[in-house]
C-alpha atoms as a PDB file:
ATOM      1  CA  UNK A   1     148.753  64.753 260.719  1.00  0.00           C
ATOM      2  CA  UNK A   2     149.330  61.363 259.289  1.00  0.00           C
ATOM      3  CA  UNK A   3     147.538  60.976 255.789  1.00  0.00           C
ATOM      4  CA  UNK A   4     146.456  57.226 257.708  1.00  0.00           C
ATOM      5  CA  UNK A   5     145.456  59.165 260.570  1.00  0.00           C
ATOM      6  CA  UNK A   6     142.098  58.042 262.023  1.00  0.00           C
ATOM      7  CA  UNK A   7     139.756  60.522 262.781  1.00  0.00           C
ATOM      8  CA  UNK A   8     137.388  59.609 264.592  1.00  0.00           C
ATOM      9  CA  UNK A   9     133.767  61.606 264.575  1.00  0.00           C
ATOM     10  CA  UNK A  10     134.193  65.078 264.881  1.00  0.00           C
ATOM     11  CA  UNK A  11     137.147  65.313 266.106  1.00  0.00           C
ATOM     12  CA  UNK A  12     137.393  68.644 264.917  1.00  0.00           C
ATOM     13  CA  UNK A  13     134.174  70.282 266.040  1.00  0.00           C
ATOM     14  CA  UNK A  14     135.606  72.094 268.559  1.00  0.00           C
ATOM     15  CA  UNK A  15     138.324  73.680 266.084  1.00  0.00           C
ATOM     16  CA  UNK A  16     136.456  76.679 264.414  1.00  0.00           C
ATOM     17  CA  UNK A  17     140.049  78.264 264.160  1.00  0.00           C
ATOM     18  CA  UNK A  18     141.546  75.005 262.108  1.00  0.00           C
ATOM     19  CA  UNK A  19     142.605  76.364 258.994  1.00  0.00           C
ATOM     20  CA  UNK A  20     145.072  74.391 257.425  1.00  0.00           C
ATOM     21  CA  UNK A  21     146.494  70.853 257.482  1.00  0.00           C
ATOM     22  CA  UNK A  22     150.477  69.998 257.358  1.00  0.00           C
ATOM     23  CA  UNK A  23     151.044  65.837 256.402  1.00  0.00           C
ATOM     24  CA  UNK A  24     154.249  64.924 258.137  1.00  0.00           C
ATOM     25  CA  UNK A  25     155.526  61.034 257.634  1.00  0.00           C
ATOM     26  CA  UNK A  26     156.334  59.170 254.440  1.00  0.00           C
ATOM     27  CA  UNK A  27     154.097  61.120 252.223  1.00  0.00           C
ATOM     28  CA  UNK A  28     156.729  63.347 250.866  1.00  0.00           C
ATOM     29  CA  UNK A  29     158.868  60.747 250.294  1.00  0.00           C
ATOM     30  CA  UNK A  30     155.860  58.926 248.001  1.00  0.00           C
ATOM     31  CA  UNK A  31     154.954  62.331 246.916  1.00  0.00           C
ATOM     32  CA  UNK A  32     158.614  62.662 245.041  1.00  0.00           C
ATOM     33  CA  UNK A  33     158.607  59.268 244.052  1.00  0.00           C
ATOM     34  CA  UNK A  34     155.872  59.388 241.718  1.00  0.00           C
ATOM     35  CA  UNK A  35     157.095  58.784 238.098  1.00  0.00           C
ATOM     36  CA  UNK A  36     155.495  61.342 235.990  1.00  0.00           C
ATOM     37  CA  UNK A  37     155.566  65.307 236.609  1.00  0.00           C
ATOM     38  CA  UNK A  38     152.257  65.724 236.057  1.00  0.00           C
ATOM     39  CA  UNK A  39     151.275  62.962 238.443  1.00  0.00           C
ATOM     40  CA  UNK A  40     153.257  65.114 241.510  1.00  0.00           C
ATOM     41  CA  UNK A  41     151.977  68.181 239.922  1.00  0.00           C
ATOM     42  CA  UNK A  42     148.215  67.035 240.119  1.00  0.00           C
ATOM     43  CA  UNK A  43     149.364  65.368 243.853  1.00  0.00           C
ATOM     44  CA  UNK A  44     150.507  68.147 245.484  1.00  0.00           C
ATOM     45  CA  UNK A  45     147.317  70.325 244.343  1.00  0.00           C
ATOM     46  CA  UNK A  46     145.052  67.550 246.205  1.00  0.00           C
ATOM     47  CA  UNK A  47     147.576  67.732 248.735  1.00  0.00           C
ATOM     48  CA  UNK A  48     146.907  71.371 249.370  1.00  0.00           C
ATOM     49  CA  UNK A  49     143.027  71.467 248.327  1.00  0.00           C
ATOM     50  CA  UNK A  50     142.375  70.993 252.137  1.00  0.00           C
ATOM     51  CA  UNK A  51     144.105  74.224 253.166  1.00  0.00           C
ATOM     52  CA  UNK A  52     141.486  76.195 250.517  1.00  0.00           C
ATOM     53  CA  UNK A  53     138.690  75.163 252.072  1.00  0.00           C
ATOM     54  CA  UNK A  54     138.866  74.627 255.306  1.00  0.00           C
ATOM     55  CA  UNK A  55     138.896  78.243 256.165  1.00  0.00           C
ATOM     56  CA  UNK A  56     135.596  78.770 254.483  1.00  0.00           C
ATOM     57  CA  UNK A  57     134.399  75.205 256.249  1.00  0.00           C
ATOM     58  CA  UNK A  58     132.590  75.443 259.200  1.00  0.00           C
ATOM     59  CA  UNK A  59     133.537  73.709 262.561  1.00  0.00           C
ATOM     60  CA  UNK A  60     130.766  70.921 262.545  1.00  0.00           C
ATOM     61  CA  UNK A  61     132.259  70.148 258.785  1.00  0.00           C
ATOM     62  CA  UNK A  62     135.437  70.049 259.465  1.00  0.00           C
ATOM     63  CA  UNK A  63     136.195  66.732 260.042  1.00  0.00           C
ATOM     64  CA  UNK A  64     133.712  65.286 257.946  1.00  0.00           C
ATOM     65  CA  UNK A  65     135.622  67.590 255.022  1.00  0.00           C
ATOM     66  CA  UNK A  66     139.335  66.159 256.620  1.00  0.00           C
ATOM     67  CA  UNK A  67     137.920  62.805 255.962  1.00  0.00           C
ATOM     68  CA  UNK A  68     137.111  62.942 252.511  1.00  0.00           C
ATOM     69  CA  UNK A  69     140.124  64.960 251.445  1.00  0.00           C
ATOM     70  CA  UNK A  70     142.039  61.688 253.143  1.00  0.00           C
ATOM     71  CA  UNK A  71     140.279  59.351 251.250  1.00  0.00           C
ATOM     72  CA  UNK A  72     140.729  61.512 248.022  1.00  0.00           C
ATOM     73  CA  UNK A  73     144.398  61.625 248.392  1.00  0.00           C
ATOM     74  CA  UNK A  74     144.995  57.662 249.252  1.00  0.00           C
ATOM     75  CA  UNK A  75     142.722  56.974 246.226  1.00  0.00           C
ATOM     76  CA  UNK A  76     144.234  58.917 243.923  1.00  0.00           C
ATOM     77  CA  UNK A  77     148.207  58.187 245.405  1.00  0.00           C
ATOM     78  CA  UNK A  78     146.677  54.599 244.957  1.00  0.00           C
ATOM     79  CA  UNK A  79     145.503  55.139 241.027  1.00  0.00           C
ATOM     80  CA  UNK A  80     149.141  56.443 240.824  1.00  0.00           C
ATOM     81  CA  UNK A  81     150.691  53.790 242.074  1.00  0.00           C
ATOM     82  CA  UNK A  82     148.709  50.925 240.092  1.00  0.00           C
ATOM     83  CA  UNK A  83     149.599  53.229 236.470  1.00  0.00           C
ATOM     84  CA  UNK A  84     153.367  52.771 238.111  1.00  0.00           C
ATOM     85  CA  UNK A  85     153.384  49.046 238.292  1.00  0.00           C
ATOM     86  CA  UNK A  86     151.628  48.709 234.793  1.00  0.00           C
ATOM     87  CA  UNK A  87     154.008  51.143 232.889  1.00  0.00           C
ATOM     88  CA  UNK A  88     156.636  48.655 234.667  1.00  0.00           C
ATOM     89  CA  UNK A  89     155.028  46.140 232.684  1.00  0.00           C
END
């Protein structure tokens, strides 16, 4: 999925077999472009938090769990991106 997907309200309650989550688009791209290791490091283990838990999640959770992981990773790519433009400073 998109990471600017829009899901809409449980869009995944239906999906007790959804287990994992693959991000196709740009996000690699940003993902590489970050400017510290540790910043891509911490990044790609938010990234792939949402493939730990959604096998333990159950199917009325799901998408309420996809959700939050979204906003978690635009917030912190966002913190990442502001720390960019003030080390540019």
């Amino acid at each position: 999925i998109p990471l600017d997907c829009m899901i809409g309200n449980n869009i995944f309650c239906n999906c007790p077999k959804l287990t994992a989550v693959d991000l196709v688009g740009r996000i690699h791209n940003t993902l590489a472009s970050l400017h510290l290791e540790n910043w891509r490091h911490e990044m790609k283990g938010e990234i792939n938090r949402i493939n730990q838990v959604l096998p333990d999640t159950v199917a009325e959770e799901k998408t309420a769990v996809t959700q939050q992981w979204i906003r978690s990773v635009i917030r912190q790519f966002d913190h990442y991106k502001a720390e960019h433009k003030a080390m540019l400073k």
